[in-house]
PDB file of N, CA and C in Angstrom:
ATOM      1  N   UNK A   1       1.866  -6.146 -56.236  1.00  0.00           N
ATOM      2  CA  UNK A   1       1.391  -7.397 -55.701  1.00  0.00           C
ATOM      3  C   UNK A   1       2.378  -7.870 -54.628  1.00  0.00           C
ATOM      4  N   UNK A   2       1.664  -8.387 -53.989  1.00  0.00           N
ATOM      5  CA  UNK A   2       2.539  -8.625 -52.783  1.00  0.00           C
ATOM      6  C   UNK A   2       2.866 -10.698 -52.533  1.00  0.00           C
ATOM      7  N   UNK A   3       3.700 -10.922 -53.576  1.00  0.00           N
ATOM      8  CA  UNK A   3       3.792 -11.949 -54.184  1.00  0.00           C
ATOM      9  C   UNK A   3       4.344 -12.958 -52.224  1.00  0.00           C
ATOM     10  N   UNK A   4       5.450 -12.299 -52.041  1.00  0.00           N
ATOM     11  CA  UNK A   4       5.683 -13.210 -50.548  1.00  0.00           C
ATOM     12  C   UNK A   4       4.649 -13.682 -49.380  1.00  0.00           C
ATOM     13  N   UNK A   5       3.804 -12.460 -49.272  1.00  0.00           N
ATOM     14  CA  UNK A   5       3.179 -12.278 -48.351  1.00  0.00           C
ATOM     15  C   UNK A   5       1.879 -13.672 -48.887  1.00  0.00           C
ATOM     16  N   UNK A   6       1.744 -13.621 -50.054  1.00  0.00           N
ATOM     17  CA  UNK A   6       0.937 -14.841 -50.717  1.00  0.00           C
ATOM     18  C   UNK A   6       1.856 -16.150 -50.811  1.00  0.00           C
ATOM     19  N   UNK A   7       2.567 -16.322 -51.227  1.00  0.00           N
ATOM     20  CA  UNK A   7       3.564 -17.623 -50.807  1.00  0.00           C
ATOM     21  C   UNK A   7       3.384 -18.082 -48.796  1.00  0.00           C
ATOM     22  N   UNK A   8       3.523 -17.155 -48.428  1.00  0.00           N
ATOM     23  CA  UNK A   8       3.798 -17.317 -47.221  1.00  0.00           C
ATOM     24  C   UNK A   8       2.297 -17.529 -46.179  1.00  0.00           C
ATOM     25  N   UNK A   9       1.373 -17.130 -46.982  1.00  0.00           N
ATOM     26  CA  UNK A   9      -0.110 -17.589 -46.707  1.00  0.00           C
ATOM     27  C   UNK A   9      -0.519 -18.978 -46.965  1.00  0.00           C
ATOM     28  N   UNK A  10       0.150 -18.968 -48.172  1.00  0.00           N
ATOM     29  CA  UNK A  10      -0.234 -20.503 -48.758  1.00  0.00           C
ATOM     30  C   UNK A  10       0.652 -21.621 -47.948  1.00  0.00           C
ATOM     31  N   UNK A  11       1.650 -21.367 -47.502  1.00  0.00           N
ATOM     32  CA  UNK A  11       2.586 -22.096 -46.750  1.00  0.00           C
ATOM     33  C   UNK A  11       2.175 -22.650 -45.562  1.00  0.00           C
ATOM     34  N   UNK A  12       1.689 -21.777 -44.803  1.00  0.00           N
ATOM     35  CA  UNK A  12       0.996 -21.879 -43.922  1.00  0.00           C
ATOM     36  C   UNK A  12      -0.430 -22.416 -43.448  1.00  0.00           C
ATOM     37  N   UNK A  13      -0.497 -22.453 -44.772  1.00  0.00           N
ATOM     38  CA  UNK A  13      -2.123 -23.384 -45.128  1.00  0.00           C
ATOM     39  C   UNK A  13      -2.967 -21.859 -44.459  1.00  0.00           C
ATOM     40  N   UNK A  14      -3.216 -21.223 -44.600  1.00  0.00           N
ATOM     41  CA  UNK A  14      -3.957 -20.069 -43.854  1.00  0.00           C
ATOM     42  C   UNK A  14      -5.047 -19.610 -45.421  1.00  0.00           C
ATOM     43  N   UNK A  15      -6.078 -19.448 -45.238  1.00  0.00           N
ATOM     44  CA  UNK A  15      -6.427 -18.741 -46.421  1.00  0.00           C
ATOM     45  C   UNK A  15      -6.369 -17.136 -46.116  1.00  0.00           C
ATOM     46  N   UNK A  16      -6.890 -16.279 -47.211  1.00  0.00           N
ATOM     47  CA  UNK A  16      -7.135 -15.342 -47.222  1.00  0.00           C
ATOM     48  C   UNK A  16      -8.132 -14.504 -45.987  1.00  0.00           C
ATOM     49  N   UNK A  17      -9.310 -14.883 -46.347  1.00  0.00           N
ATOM     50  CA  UNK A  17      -9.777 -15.046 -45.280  1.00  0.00           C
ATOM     51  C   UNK A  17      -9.944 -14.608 -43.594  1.00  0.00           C
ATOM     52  N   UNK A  18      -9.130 -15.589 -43.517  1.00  0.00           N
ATOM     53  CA  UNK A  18      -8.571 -15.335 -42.452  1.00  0.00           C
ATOM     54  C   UNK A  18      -7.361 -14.193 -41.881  1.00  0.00           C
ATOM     55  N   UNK A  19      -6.617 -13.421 -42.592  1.00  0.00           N
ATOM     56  CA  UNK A  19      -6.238 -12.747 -42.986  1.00  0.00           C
ATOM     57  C   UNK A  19      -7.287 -11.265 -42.852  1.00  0.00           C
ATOM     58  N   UNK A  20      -8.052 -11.247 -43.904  1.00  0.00           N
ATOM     59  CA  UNK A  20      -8.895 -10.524 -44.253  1.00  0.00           C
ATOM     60  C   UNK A  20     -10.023  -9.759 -42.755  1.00  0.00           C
ATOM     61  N   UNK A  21      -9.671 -10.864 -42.443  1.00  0.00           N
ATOM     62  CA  UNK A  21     -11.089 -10.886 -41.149  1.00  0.00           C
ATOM     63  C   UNK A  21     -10.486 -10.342 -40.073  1.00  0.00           C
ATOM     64  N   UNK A  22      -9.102 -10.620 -39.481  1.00  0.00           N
ATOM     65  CA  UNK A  22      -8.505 -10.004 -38.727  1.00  0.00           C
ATOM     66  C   UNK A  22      -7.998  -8.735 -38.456  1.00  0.00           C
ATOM     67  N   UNK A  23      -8.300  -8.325 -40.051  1.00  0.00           N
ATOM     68  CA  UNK A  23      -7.906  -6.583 -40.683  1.00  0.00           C
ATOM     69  C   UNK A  23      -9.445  -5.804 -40.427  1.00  0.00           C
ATOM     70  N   UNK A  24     -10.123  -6.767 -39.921  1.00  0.00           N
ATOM     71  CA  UNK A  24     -11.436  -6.370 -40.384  1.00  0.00           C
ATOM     72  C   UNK A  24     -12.158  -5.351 -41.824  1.00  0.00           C
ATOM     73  N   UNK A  25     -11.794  -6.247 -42.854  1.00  0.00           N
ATOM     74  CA  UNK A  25     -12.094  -4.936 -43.885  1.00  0.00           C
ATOM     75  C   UNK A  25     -12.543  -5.860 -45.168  1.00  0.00           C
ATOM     76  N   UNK A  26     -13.219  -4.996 -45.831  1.00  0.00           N
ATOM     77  CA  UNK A  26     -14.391  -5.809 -47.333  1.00  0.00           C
ATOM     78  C   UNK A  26     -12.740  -6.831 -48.070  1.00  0.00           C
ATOM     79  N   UNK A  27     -13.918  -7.939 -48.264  1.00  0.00           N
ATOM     80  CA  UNK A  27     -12.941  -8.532 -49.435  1.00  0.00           C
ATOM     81  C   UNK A  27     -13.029  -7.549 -50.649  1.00  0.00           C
ATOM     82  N   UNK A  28     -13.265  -6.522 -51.426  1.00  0.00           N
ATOM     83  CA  UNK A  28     -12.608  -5.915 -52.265  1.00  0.00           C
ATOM     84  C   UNK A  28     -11.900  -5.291 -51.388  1.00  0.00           C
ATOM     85  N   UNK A  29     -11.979  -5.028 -50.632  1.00  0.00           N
ATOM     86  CA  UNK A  29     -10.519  -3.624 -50.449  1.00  0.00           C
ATOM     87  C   UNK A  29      -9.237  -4.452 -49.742  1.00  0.00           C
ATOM     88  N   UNK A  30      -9.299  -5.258 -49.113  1.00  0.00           N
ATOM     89  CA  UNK A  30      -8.521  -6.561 -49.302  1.00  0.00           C
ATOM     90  C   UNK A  30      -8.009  -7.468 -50.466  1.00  0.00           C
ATOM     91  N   UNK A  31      -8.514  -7.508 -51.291  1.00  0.00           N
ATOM     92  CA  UNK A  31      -7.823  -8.258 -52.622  1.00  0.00           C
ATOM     93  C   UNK A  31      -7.521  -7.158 -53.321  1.00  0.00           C
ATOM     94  N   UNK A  32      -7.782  -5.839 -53.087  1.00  0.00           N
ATOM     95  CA  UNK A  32      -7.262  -4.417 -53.771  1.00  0.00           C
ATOM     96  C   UNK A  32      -5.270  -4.178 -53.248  1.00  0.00           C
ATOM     97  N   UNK A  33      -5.272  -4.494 -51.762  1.00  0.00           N
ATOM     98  CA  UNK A  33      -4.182  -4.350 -51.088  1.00  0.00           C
ATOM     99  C   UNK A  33      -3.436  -5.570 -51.490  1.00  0.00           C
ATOM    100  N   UNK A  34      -3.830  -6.727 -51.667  1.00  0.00           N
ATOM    101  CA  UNK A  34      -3.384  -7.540 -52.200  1.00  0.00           C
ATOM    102  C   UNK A  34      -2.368  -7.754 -53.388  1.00  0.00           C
ATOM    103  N   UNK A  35      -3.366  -6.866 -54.363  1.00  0.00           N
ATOM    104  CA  UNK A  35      -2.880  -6.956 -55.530  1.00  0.00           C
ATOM    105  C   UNK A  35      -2.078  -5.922 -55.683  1.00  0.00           C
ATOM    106  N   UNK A  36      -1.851  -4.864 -54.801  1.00  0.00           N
ATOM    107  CA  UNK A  36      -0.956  -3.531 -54.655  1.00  0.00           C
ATOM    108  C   UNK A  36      -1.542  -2.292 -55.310  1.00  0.00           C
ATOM    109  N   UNK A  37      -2.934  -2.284 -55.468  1.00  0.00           N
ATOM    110  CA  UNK A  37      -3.562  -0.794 -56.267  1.00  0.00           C
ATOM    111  C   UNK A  37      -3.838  -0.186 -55.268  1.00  0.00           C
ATOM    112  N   UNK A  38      -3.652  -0.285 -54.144  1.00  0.00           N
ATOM    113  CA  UNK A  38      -3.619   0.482 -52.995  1.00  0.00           C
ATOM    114  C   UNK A  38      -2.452  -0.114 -51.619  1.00  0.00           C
ATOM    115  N   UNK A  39      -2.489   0.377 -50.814  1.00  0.00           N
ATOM    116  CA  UNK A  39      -1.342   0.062 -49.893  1.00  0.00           C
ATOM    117  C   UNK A  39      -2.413  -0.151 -48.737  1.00  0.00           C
ATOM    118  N   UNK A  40      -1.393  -1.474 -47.954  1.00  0.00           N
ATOM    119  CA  UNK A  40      -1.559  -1.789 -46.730  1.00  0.00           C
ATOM    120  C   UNK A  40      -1.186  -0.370 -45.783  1.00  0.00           C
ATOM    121  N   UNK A  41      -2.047  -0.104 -44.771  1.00  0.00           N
ATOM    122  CA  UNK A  41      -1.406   0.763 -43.655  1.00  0.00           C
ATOM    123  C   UNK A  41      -0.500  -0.253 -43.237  1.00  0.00           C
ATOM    124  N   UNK A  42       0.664   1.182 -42.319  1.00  0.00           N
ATOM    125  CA  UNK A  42       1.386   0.671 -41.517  1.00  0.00           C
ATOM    126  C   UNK A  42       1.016  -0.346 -40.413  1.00  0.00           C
ATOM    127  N   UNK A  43      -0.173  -0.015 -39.724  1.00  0.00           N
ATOM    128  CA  UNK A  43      -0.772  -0.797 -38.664  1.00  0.00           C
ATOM    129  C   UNK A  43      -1.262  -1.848 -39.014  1.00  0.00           C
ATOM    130  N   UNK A  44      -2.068  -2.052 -40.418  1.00  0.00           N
ATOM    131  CA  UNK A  44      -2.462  -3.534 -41.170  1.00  0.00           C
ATOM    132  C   UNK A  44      -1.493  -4.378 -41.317  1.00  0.00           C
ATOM    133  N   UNK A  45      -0.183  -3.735 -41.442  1.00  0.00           N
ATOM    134  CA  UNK A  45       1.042  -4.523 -41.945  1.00  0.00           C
ATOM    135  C   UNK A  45       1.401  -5.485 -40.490  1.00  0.00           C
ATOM    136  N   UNK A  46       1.602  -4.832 -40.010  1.00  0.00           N
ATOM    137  CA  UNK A  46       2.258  -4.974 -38.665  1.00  0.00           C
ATOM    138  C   UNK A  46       1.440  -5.616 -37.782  1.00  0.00           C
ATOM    139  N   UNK A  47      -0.453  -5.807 -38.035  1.00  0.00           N
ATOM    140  CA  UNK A  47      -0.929  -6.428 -37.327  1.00  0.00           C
ATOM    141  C   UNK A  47      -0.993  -8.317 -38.307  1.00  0.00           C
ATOM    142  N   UNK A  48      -0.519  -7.765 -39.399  1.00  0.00           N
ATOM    143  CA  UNK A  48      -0.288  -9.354 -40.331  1.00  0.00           C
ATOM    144  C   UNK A  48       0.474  -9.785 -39.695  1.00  0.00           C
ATOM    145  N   UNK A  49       1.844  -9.306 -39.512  1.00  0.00           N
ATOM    146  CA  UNK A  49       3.010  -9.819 -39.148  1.00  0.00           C
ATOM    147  C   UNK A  49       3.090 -10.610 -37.888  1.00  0.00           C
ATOM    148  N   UNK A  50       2.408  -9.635 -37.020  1.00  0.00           N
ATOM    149  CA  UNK A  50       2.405  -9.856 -35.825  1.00  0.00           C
ATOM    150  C   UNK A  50       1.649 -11.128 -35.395  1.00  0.00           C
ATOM    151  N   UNK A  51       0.348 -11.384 -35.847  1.00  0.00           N
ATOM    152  CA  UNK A  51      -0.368 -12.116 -35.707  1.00  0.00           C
ATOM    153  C   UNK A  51      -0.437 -13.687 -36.377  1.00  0.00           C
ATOM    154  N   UNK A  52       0.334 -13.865 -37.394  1.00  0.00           N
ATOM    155  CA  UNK A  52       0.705 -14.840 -38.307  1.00  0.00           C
ATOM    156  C   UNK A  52       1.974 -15.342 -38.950  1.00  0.00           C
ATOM    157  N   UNK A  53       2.709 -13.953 -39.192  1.00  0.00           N
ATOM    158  CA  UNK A  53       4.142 -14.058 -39.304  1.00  0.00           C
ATOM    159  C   UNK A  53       5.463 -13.739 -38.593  1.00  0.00           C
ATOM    160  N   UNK A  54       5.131 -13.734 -37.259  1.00  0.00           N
ATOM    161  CA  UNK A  54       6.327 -12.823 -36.412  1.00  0.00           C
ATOM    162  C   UNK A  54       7.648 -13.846 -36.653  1.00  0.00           C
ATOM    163  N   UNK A  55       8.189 -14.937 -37.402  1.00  0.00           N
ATOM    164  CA  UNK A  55       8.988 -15.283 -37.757  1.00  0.00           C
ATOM    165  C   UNK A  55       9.821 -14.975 -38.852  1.00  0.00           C
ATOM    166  N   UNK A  56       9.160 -14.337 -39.865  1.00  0.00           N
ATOM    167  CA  UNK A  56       9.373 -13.787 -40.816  1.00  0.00           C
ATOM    168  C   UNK A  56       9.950 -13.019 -41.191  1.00  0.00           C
ATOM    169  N   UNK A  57      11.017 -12.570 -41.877  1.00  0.00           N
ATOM    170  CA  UNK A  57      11.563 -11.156 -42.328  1.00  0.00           C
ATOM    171  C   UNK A  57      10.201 -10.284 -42.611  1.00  0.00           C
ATOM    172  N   UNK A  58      10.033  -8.688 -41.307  1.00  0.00           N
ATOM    173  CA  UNK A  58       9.017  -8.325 -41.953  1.00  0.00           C
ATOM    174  C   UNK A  58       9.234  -7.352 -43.483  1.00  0.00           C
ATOM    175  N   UNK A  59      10.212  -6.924 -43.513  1.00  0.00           N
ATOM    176  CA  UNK A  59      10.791  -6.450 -45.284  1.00  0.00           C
ATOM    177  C   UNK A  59      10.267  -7.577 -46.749  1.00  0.00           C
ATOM    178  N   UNK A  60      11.002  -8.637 -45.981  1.00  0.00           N
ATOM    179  CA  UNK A  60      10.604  -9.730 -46.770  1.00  0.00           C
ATOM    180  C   UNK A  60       8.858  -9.892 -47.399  1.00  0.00           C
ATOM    181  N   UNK A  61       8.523 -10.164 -46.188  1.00  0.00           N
ATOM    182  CA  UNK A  61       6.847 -10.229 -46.198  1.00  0.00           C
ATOM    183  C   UNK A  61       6.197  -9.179 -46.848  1.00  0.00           C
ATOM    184  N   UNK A  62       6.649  -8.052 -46.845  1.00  0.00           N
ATOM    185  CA  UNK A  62       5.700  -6.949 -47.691  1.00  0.00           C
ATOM    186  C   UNK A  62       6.227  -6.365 -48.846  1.00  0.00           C
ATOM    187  N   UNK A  63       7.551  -7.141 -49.326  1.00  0.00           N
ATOM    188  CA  UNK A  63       8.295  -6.870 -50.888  1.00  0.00           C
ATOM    189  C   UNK A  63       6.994  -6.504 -51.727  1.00  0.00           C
ATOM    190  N   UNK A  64       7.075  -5.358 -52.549  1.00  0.00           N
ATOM    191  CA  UNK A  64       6.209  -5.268 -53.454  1.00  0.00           C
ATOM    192  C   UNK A  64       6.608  -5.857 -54.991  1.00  0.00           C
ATOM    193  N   UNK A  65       6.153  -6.388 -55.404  1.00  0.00           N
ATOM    194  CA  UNK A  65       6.866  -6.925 -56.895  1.00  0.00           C
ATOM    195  C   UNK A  65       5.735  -6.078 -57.916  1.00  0.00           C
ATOM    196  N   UNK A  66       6.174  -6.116 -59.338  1.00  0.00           N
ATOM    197  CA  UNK A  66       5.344  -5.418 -60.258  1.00  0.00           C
ATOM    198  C   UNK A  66       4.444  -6.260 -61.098  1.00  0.00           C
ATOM    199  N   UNK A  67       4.077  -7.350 -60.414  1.00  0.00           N
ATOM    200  CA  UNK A  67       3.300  -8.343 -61.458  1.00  0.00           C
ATOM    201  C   UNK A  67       1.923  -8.103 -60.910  1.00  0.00           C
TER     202      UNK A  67
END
């Protein structure tokens, strides 16, 4: 689960969503990457970052935690 990258959504007042839409891809396979049963591509990552978080530690932002 990608616990920062959700803190840091919510912070921002941004929903999911929006997020989601910019990746262009199904909300399951988006709340799949979410939750870490599959992995963000490199290029999904980097177009999050880029587009919403370029302030951010990007390490920070994609910490995987085990919850």
């Amino acid at each position: 689960m990608y616990n920062n990258l959700l803190a840091e959504i919510a912070r921002k007042r941004l929903t999911k969503q929006d997020i989601r839409e910019k990746l262009n891809v199904s909300q399951s396979t988006f709340y799949s990457k979410l939750n870490g049963e599959t992995s963000f591509t490199l290029d999904e990552a980097f177009l999050i970052y880029k587009s919403f978080f370029p302030e951010i530690d990007f390490l920070y932002l994609f910490e995987r935690s085990e919850n």
